[in-house]
PDB file of N, CA and C in Angstrom:
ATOM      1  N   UNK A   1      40.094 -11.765-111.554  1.00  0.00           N
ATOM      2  CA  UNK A   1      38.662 -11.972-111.502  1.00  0.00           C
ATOM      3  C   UNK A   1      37.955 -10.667-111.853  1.00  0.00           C
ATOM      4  N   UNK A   2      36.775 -10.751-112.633  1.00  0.00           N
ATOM      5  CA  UNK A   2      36.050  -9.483-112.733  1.00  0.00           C
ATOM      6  C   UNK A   2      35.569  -8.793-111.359  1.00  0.00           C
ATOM      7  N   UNK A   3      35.786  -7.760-111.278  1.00  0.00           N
ATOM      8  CA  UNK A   3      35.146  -6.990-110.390  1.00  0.00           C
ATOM      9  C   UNK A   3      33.717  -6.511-110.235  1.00  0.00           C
ATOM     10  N   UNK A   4      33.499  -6.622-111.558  1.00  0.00           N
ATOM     11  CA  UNK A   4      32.036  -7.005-111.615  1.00  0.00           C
ATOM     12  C   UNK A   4      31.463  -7.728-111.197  1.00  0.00           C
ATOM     13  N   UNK A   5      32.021  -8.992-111.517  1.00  0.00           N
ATOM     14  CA  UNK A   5      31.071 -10.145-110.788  1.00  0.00           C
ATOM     15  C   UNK A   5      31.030 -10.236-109.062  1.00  0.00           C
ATOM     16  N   UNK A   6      32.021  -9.585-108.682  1.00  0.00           N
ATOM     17  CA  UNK A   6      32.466  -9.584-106.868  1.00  0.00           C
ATOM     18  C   UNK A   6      31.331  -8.616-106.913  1.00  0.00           C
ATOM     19  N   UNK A   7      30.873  -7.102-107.254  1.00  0.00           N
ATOM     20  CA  UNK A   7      29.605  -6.133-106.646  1.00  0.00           C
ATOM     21  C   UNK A   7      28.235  -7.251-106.915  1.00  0.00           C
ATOM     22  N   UNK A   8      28.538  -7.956-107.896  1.00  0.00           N
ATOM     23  CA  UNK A   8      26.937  -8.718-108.232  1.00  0.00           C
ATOM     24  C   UNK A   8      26.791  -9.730-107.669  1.00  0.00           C
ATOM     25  N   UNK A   9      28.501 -10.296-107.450  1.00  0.00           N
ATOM     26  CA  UNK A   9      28.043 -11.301-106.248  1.00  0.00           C
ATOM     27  C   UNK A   9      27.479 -10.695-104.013  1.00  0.00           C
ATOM     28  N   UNK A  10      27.915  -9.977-104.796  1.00  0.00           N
ATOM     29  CA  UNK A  10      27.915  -8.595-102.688  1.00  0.00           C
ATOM     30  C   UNK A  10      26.867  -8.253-102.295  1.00  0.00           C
ATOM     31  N   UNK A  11      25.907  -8.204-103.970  1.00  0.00           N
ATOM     32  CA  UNK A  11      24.490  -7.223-103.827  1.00  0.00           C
ATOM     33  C   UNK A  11      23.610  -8.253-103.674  1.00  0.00           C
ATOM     34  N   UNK A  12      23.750  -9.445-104.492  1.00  0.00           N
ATOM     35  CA  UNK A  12      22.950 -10.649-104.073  1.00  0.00           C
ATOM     36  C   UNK A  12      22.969 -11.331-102.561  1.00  0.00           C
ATOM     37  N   UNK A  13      25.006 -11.483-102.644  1.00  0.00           N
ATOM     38  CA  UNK A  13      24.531 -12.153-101.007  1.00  0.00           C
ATOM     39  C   UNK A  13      23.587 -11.029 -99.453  1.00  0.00           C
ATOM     40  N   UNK A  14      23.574  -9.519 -99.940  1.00  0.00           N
ATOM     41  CA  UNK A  14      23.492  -8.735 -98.682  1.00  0.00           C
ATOM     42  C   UNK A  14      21.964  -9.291 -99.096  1.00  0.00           C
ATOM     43  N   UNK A  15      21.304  -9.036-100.237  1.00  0.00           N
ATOM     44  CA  UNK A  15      19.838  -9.376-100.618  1.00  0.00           C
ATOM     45  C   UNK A  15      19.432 -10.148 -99.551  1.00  0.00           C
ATOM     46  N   UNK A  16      19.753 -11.882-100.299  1.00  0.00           N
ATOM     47  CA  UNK A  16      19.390 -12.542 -99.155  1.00  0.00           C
ATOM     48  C   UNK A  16      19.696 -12.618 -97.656  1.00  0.00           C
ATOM     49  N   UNK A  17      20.858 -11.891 -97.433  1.00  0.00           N
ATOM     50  CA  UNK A  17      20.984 -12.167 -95.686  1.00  0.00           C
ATOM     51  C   UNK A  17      19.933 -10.877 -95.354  1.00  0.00           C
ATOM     52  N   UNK A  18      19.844 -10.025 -95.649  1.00  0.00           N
ATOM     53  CA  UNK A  18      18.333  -9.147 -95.656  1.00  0.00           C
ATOM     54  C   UNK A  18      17.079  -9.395 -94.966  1.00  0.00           C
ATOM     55  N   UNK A  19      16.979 -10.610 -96.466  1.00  0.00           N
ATOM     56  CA  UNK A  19      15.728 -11.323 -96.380  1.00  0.00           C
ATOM     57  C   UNK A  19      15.453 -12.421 -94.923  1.00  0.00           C
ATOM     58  N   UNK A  20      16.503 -12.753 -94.418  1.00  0.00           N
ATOM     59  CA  UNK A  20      16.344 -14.156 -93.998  1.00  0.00           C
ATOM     60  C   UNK A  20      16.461 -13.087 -92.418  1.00  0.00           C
ATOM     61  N   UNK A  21      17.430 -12.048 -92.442  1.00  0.00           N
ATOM     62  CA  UNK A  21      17.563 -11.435 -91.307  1.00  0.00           C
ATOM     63  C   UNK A  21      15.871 -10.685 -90.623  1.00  0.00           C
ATOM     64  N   UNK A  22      15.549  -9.867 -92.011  1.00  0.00           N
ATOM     65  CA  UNK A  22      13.973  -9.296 -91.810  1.00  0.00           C
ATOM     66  C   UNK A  22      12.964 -10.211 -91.681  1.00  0.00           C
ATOM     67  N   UNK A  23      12.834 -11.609 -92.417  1.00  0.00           N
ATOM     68  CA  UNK A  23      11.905 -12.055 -92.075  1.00  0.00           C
ATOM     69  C   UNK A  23      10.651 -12.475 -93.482  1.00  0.00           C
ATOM     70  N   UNK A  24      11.378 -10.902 -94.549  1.00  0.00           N
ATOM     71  CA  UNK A  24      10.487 -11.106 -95.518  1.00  0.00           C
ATOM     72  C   UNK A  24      10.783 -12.285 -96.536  1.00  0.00           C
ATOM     73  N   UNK A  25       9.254 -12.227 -97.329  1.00  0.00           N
ATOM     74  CA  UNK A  25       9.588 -13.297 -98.209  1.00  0.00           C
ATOM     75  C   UNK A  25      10.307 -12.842 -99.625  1.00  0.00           C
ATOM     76  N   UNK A  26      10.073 -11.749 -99.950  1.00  0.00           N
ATOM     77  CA  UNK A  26      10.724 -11.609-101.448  1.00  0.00           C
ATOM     78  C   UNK A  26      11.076 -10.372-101.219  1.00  0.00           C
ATOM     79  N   UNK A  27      12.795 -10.371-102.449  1.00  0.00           N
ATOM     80  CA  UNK A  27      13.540  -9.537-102.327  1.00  0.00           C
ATOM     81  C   UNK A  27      13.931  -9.446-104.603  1.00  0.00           C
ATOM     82  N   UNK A  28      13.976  -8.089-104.150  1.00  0.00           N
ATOM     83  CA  UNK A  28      14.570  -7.780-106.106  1.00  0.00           C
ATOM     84  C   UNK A  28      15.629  -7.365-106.021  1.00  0.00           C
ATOM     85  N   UNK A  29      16.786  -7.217-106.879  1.00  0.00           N
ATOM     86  CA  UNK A  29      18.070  -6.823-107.332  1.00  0.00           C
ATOM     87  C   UNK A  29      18.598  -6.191-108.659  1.00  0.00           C
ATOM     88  N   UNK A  30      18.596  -4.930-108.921  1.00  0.00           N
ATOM     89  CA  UNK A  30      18.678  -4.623-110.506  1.00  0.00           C
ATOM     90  C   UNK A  30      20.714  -5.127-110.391  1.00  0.00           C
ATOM     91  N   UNK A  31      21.095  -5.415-111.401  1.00  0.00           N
ATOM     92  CA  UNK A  31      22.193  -5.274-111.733  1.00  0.00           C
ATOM     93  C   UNK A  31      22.610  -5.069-113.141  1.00  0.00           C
ATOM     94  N   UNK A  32      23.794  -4.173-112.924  1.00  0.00           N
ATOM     95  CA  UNK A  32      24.482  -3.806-114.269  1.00  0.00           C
ATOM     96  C   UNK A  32      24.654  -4.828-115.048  1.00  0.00           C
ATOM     97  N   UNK A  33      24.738  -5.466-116.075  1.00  0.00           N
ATOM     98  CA  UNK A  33      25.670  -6.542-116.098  1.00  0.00           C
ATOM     99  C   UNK A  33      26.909  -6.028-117.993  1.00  0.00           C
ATOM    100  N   UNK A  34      26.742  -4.795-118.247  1.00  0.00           N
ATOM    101  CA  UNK A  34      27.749  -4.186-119.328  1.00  0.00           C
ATOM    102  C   UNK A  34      27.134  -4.225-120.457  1.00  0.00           C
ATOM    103  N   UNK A  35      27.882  -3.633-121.246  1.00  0.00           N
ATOM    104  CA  UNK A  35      27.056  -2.469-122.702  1.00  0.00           C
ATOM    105  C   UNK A  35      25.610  -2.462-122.561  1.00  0.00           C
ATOM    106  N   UNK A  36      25.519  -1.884-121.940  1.00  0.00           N
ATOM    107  CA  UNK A  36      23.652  -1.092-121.792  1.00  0.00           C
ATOM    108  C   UNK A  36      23.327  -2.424-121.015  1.00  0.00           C
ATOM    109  N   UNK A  37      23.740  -3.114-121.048  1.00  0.00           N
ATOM    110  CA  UNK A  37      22.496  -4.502-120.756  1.00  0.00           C
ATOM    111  C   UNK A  37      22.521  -4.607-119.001  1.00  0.00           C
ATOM    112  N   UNK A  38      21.019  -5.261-118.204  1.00  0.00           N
ATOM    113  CA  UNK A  38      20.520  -5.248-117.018  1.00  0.00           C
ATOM    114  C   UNK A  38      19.761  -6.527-116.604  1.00  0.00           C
ATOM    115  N   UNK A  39      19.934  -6.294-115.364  1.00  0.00           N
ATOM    116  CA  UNK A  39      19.269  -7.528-115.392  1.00  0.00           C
ATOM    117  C   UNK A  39      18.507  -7.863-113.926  1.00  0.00           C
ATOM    118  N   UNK A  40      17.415  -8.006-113.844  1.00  0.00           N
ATOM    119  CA  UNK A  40      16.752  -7.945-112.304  1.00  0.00           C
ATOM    120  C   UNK A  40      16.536  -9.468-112.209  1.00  0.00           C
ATOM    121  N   UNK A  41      16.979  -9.898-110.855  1.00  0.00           N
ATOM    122  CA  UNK A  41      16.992 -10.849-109.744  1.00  0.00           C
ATOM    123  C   UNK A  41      16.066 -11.105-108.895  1.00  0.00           C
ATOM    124  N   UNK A  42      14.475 -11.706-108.984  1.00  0.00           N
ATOM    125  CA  UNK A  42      13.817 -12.037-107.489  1.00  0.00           C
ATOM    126  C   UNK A  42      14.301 -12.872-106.830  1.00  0.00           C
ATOM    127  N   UNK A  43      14.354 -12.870-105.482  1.00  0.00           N
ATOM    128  CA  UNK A  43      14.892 -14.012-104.629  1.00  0.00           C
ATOM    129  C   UNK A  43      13.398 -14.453-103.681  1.00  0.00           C
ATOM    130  N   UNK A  44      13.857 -15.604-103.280  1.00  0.00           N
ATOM    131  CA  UNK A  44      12.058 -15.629-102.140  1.00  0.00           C
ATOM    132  C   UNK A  44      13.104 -16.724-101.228  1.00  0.00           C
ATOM    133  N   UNK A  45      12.289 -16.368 -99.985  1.00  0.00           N
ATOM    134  CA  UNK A  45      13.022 -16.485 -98.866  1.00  0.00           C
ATOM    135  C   UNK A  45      11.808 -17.254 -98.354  1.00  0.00           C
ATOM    136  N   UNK A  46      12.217 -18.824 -98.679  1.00  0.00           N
ATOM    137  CA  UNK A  46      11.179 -20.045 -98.527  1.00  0.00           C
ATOM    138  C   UNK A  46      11.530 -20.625 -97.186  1.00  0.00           C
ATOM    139  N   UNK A  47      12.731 -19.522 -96.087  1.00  0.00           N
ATOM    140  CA  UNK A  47      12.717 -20.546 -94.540  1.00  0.00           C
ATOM    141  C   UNK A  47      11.565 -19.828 -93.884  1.00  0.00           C
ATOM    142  N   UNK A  48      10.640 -19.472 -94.484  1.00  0.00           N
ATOM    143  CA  UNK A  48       9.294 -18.716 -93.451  1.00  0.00           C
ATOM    144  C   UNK A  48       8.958 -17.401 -93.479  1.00  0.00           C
ATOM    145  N   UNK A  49       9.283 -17.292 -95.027  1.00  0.00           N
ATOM    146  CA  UNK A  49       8.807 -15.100 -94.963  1.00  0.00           C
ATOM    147  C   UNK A  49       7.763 -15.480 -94.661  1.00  0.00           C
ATOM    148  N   UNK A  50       7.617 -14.022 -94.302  1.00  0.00           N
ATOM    149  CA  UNK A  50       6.557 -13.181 -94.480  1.00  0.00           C
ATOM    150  C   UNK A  50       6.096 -12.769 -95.859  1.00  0.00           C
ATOM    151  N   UNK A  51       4.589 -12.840 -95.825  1.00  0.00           N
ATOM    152  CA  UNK A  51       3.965 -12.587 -96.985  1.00  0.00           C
ATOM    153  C   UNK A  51       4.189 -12.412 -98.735  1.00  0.00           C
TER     154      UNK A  51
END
């Protein structure tokens, strides 16, 4: 399996348990994803963020 995809899957799941743990409503994520290329992630945390 790529090992890549295990940090991008690690950085997303801590994101949301974050979100749902703090309370807030939105969370961003830059990730690598190889040869130069990137890629940012909003998540929104629709069980009752905050603002």
């Amino acid at each position: 399996m790529d090992c890549g995809l295990l940090r991008r899957g690690r950085i997303l799941g801590t994101l949301a348990h974050r979100l749902r743990e703090s309370g807030d409503r939105w969370g961003v994520a830059a990730l690598c994803i190889g040869v130069g290329q990137g890629l940012a992630v909003v998540l929104e945390n629709v069980t009752g963020g905050r603002g």
